[in-house]
Protein backbone atom coordinates (compact mmCIF):
# COMPACT_ATOMS: atom_id res chain seq x y z
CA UNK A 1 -14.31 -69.41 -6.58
CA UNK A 2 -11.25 -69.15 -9.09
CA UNK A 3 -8.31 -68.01 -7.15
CA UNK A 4 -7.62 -65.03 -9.50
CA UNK A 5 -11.62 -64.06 -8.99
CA UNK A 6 -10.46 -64.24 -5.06
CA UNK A 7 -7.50 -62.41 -5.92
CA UNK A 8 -10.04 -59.98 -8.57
CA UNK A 9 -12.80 -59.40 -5.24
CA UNK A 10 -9.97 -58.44 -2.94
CA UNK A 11 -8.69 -55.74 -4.98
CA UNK A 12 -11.80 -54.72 -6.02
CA UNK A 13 -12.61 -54.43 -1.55
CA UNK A 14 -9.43 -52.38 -0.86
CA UNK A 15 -10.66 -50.15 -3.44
CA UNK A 16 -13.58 -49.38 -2.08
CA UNK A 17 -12.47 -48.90 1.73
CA UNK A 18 -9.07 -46.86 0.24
CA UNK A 19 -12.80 -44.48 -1.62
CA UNK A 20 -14.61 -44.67 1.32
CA UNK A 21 -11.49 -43.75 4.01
CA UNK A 22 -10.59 -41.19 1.92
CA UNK A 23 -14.11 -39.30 1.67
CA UNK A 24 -14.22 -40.06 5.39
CA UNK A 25 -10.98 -38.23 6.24
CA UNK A 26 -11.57 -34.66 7.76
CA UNK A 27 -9.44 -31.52 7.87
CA UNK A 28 -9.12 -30.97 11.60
CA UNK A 29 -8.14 -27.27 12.68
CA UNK A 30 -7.58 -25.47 16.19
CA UNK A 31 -8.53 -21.94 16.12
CA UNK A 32 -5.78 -20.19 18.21
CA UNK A 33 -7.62 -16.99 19.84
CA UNK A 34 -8.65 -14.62 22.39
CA UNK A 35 -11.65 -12.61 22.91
CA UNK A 36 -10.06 -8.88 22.39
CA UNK A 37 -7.54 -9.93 19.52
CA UNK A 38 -8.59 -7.41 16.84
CA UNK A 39 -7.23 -9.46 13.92
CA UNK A 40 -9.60 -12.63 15.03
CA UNK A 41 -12.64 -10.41 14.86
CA UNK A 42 -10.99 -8.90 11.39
CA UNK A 43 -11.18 -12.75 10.09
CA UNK A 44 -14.33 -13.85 11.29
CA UNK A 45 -15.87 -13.36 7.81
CA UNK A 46 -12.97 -15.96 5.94
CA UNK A 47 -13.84 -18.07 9.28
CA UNK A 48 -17.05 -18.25 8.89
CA UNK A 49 -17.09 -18.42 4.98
CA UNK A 50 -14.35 -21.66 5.60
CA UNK A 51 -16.44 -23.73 7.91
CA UNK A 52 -19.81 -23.27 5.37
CA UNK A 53 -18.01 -24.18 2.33
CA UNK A 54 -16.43 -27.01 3.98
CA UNK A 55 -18.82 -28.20 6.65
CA UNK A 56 -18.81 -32.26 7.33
CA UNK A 57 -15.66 -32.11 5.54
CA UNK A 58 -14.08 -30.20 8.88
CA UNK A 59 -13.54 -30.69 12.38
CA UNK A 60 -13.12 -26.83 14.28
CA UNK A 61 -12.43 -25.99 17.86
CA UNK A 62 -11.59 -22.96 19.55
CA UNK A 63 -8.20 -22.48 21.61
CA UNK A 64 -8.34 -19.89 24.37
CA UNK A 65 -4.90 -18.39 24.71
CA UNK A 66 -4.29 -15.21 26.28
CA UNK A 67 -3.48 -11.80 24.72
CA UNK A 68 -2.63 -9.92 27.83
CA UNK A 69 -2.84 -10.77 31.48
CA UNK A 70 -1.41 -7.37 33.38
CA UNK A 71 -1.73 -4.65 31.95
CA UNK A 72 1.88 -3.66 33.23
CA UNK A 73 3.10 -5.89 29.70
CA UNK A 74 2.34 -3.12 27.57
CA UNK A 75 2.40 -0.28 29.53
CA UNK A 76 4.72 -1.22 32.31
CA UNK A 77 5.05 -0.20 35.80
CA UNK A 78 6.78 3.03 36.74
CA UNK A 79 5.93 7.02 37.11
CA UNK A 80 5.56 7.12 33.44
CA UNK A 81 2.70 4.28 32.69
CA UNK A 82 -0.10 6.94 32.84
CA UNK A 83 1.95 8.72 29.51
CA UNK A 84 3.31 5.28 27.82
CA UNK A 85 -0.77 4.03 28.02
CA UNK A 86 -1.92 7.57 26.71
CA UNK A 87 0.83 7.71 23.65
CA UNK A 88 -0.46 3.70 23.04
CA UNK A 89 -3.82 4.72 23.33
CA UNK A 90 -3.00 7.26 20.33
CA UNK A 91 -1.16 4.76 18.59
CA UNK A 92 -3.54 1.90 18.72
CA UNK A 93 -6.59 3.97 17.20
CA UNK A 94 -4.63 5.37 14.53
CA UNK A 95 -3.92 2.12 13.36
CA UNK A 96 -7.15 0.12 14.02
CA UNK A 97 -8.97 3.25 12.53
CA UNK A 98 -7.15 2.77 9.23
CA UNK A 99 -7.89 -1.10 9.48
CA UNK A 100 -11.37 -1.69 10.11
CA UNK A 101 -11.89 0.86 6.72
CA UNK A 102 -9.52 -2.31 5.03
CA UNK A 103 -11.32 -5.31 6.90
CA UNK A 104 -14.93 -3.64 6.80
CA UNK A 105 -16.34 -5.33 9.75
CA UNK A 106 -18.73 -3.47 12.45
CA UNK A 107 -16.07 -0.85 14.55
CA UNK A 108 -16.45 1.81 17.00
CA UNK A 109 -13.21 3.17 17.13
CA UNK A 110 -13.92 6.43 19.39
CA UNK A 111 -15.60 4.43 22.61
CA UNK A 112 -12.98 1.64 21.91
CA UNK A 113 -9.88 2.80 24.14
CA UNK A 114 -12.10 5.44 26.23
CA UNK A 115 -11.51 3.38 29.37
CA UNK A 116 -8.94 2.59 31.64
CA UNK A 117 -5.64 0.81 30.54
CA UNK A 118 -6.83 -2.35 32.75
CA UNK A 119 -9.85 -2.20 30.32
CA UNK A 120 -7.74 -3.76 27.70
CA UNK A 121 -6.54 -6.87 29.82
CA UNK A 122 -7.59 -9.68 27.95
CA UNK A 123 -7.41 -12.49 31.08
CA UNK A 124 -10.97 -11.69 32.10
CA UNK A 125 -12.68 -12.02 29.30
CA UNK A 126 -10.69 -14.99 28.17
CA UNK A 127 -11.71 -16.44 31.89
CA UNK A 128 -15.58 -15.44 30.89
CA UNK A 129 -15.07 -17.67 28.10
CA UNK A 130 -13.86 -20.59 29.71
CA UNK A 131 -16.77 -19.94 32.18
CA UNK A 132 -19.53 -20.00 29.62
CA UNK A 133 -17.92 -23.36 27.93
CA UNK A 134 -18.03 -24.86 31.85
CA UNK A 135 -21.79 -23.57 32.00
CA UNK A 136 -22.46 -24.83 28.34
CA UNK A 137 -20.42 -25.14 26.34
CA UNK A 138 -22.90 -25.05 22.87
CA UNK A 139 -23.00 -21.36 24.21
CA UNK A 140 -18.90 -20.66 24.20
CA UNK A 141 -18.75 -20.16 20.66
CA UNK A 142 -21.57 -17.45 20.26
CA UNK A 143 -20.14 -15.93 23.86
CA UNK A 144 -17.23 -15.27 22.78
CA UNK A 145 -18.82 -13.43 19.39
CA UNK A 146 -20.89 -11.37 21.35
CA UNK A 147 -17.98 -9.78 23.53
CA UNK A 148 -15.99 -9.25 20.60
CA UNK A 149 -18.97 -7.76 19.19
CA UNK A 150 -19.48 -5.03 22.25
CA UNK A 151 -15.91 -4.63 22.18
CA UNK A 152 -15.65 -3.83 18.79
CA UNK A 153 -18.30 -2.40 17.37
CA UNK A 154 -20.49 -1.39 20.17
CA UNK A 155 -17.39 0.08 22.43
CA UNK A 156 -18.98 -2.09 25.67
CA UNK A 157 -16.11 -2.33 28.64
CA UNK A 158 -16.34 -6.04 29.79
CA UNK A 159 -13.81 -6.20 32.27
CA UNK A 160 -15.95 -6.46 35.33
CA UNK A 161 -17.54 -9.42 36.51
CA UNK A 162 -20.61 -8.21 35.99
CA UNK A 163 -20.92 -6.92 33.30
CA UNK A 164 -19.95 -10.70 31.98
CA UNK A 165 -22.39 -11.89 33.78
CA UNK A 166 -25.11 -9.58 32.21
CA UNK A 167 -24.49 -10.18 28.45
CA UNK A 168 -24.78 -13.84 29.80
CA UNK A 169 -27.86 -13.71 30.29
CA UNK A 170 -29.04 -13.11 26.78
CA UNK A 171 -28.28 -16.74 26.64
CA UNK A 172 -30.45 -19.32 27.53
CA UNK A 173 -28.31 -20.46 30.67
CA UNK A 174 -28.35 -20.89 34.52
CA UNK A 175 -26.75 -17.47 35.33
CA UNK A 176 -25.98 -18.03 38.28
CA UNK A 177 -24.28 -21.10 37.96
CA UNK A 178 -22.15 -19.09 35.01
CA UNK A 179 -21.37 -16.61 37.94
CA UNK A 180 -20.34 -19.47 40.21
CA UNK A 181 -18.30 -20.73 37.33
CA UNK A 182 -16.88 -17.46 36.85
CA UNK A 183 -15.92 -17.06 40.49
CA UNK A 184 -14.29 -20.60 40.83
CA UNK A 185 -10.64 -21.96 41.02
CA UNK A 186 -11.65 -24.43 38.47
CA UNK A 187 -12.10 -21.61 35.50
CA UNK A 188 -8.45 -20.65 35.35
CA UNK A 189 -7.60 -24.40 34.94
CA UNK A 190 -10.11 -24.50 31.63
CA UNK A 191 -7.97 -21.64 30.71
CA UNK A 192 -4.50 -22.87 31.76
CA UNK A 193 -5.49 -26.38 29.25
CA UNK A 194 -5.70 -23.72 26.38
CA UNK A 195 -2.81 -21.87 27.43
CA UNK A 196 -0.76 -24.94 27.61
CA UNK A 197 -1.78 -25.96 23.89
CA UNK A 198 -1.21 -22.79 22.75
CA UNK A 199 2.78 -23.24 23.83
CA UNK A 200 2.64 -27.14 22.77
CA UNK A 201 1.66 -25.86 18.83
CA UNK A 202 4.03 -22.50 19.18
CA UNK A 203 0.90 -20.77 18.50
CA UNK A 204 2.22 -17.46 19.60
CA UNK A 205 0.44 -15.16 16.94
CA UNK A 206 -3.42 -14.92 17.20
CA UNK A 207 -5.34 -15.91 15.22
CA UNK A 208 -3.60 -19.16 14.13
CA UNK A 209 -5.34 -21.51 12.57
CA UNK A 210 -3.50 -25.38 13.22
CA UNK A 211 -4.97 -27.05 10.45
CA UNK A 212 -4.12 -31.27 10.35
CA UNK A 213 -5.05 -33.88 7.38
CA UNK A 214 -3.73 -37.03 8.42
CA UNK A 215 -0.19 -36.53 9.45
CA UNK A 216 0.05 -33.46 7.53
CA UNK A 217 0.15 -30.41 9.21
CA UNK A 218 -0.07 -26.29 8.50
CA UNK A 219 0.31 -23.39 10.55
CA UNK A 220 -1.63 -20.68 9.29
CA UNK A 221 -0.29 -17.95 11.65
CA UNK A 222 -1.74 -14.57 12.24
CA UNK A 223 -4.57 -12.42 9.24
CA UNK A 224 -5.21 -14.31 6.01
CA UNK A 225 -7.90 -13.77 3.69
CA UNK A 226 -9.76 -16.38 2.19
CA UNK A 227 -7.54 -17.10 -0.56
CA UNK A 228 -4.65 -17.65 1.90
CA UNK A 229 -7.23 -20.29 3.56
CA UNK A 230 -7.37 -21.64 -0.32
CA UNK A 231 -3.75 -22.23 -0.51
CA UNK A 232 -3.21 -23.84 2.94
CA UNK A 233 -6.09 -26.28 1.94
CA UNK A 234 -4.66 -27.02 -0.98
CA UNK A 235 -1.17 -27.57 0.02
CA UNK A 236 -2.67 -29.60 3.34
CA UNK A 237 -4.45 -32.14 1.64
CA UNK A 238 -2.80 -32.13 -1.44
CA UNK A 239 -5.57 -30.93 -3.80
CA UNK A 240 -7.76 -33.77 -2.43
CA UNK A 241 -10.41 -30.90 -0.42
CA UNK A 242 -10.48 -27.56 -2.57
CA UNK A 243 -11.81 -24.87 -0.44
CA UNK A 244 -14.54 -23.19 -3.40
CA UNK A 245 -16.76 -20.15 -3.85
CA UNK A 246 -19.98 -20.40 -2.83
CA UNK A 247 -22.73 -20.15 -4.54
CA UNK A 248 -25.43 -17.03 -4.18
CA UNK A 249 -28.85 -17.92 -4.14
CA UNK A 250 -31.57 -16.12 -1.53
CA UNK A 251 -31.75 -19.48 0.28
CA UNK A 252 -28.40 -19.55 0.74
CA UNK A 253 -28.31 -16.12 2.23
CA UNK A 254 -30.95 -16.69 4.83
CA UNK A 255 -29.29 -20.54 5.61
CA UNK A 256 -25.90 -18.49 6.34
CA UNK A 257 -28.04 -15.49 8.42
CA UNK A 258 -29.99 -17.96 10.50
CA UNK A 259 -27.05 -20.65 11.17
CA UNK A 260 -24.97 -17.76 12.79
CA UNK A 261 -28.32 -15.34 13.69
CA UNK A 262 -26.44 -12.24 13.94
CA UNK A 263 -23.62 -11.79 10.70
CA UNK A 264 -22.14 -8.89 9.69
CA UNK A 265 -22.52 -7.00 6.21
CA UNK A 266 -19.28 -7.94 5.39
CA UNK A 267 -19.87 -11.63 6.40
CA UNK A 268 -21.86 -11.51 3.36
CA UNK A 269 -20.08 -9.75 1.22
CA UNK A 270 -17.30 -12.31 1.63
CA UNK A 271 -19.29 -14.98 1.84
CA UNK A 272 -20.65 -14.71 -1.48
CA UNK A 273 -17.78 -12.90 -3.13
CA UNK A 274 -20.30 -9.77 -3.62
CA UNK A 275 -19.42 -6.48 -5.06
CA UNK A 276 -20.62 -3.53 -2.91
CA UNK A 277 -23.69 -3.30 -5.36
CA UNK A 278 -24.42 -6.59 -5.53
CA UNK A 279 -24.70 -6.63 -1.06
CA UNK A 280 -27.04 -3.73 -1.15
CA UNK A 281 -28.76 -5.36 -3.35
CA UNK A 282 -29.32 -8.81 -1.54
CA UNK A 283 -29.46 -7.21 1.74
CA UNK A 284 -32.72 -4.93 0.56
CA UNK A 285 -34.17 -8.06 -0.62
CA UNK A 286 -33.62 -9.67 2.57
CA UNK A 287 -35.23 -6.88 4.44
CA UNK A 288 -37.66 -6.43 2.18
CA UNK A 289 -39.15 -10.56 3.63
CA UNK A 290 -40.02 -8.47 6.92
CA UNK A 291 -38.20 -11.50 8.32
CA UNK A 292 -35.10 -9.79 8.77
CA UNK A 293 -33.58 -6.65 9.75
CA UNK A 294 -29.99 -4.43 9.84
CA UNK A 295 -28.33 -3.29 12.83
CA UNK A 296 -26.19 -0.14 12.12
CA UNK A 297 -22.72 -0.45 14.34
CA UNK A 298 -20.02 1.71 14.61
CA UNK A 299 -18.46 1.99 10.59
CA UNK A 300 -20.69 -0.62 9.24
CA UNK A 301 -24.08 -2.90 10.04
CA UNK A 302 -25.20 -6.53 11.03
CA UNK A 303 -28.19 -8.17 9.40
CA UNK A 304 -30.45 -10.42 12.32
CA UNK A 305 -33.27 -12.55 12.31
CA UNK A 306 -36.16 -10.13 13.05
């Protein structure tokens, strides 16, 4: 072979790999959190909606930090906590009142801080996470939904042990090795390797999304709505992976319900970039299958497999 044919090949091969690395090359992002963070429930629609629309392009995993471990950090530890947790208490469902009507998602606001102040301690839920992921961990992600679910929208106290242990068991598990789990040393050092990359990345906001392409890097620290997501793609990986709308079709709809089997109405309403008509409208048709049915929770509804 002519050397400038040898010389034509070779190009013509780095080419090819340079195509094929490229397509190959994934966004990776760590999804700073904790189980009774309101503002990771508020974004679990752009979530969601983000890991459809990119899908093999992405590489997700969950972070366990922790919120709050004593409840003496925002109440303190004097004569006066009973009034400081009372005048947060007032505080805290003023404000999340006004923004679940903003984020739409699934809230019971009046059962939500009806408990004690150690009720909203984060450590033992974040523990019952870490627990779940020991047990199995192709459970840890849908866990951790489902407490933020009772917390949230069905106003379910799951500080005790037990009561863990018992929305467990709607998994397909061995419960009692989740208990065992649950009661171990080794649980707190699951946690404590979250913790610890929590403080490595500065992630001190949750959420934070960490998102990596190559050796680039973005922090995307704290509530963003999808078009924030947009913009950190695009400035990530240079315009190479666009985050895009997706594209309505019935199939689509039930592929989204039955991937996550339990989404909320305003899962779909972001996910498809719906108008309030337009949900009501796709949501009756849905129904109408007799495959599927709505939930009604708190302000709003979830849509499940029936």
């Amino acid at each position: 072979m002519p050397c400038w044919e040898k010389g034509q090949a070779f190009v013509t091969f780095i080419c090819i790999w340079w195509y094929h690395a490229g397509m190959e090359k994934k966004i990776e992002i760590l999804h700073f959190t904790d189980p009774l963070c309101f503002w990771c429930y508020a974004m679990e629609p752009e979530i969601r909606k983000m890991r459809v629309v990119l899908e093999d392009q992405l590489d997700y995993r969950i972070v366990m930090g922790v919120l709050s471990s004593d409840v003496s950090e925002f109440i303190g530890n004097d004569p006066e906590s009973e009034l400081r947790y009372e005048f947060f208490r007032m505080t805290m469902v003023d404000h999340l009142t006004q923004a679940a009507k903003v984020i739409g998602m699934p809230f019971a606001t009046e059962s939500l801080f009806s408990g004690k102040p150690q009720d909203m301690v984060s450590l033992p839920l974040c523990l019952a996470y870490c627990a779940m992921k020991m047990t199995d961990e192709n459970y840890a992600e849908a866990y951790l939904r489902r407490m933020r679910e009772c917390v949230f929208a069905e106003g379910r106290n799951l500080s005790r042990a037990d009561d863990q242990v018992q929305l467990a068991s709607e998994f397909p598990i061995d419960i009692e090795q989740f208990r065992g789990n649950l009661e171990s040393d080794a649980v707190m050092n699951v946690l404590q390797d979250g913790v610890d990359e929590c403080q490595r990345y500065s992630a001190t906001m949750f959420p934070s999304l960490l998102m990596s392409y190559g050796e680039s890097r973005v922090m995307v620290a704290g509530y963003a709505g999808y078009d924030g997501l947009k913009q950190a793609v695009g400035q990530l990986t240079d315009g190479v992976i666009t985050l895009s709308e997706a594209e309505y079709s019935f199939g689509a709809l039930e592929a989204f319900v039955q991937r996550f089997g339990k989404v909320a109405a305003r899962e779909v309403q972001v996910m498809f970039s719906f108008t309030d008509d337009q949900l009501s409208n796709a949501v009756m048709d849905l129904v109408s299958t007799g495959r599927y049915t709505t939930q009604s929770c708190g302000s709003s509804y979830f849509i499940v497999p029936a």
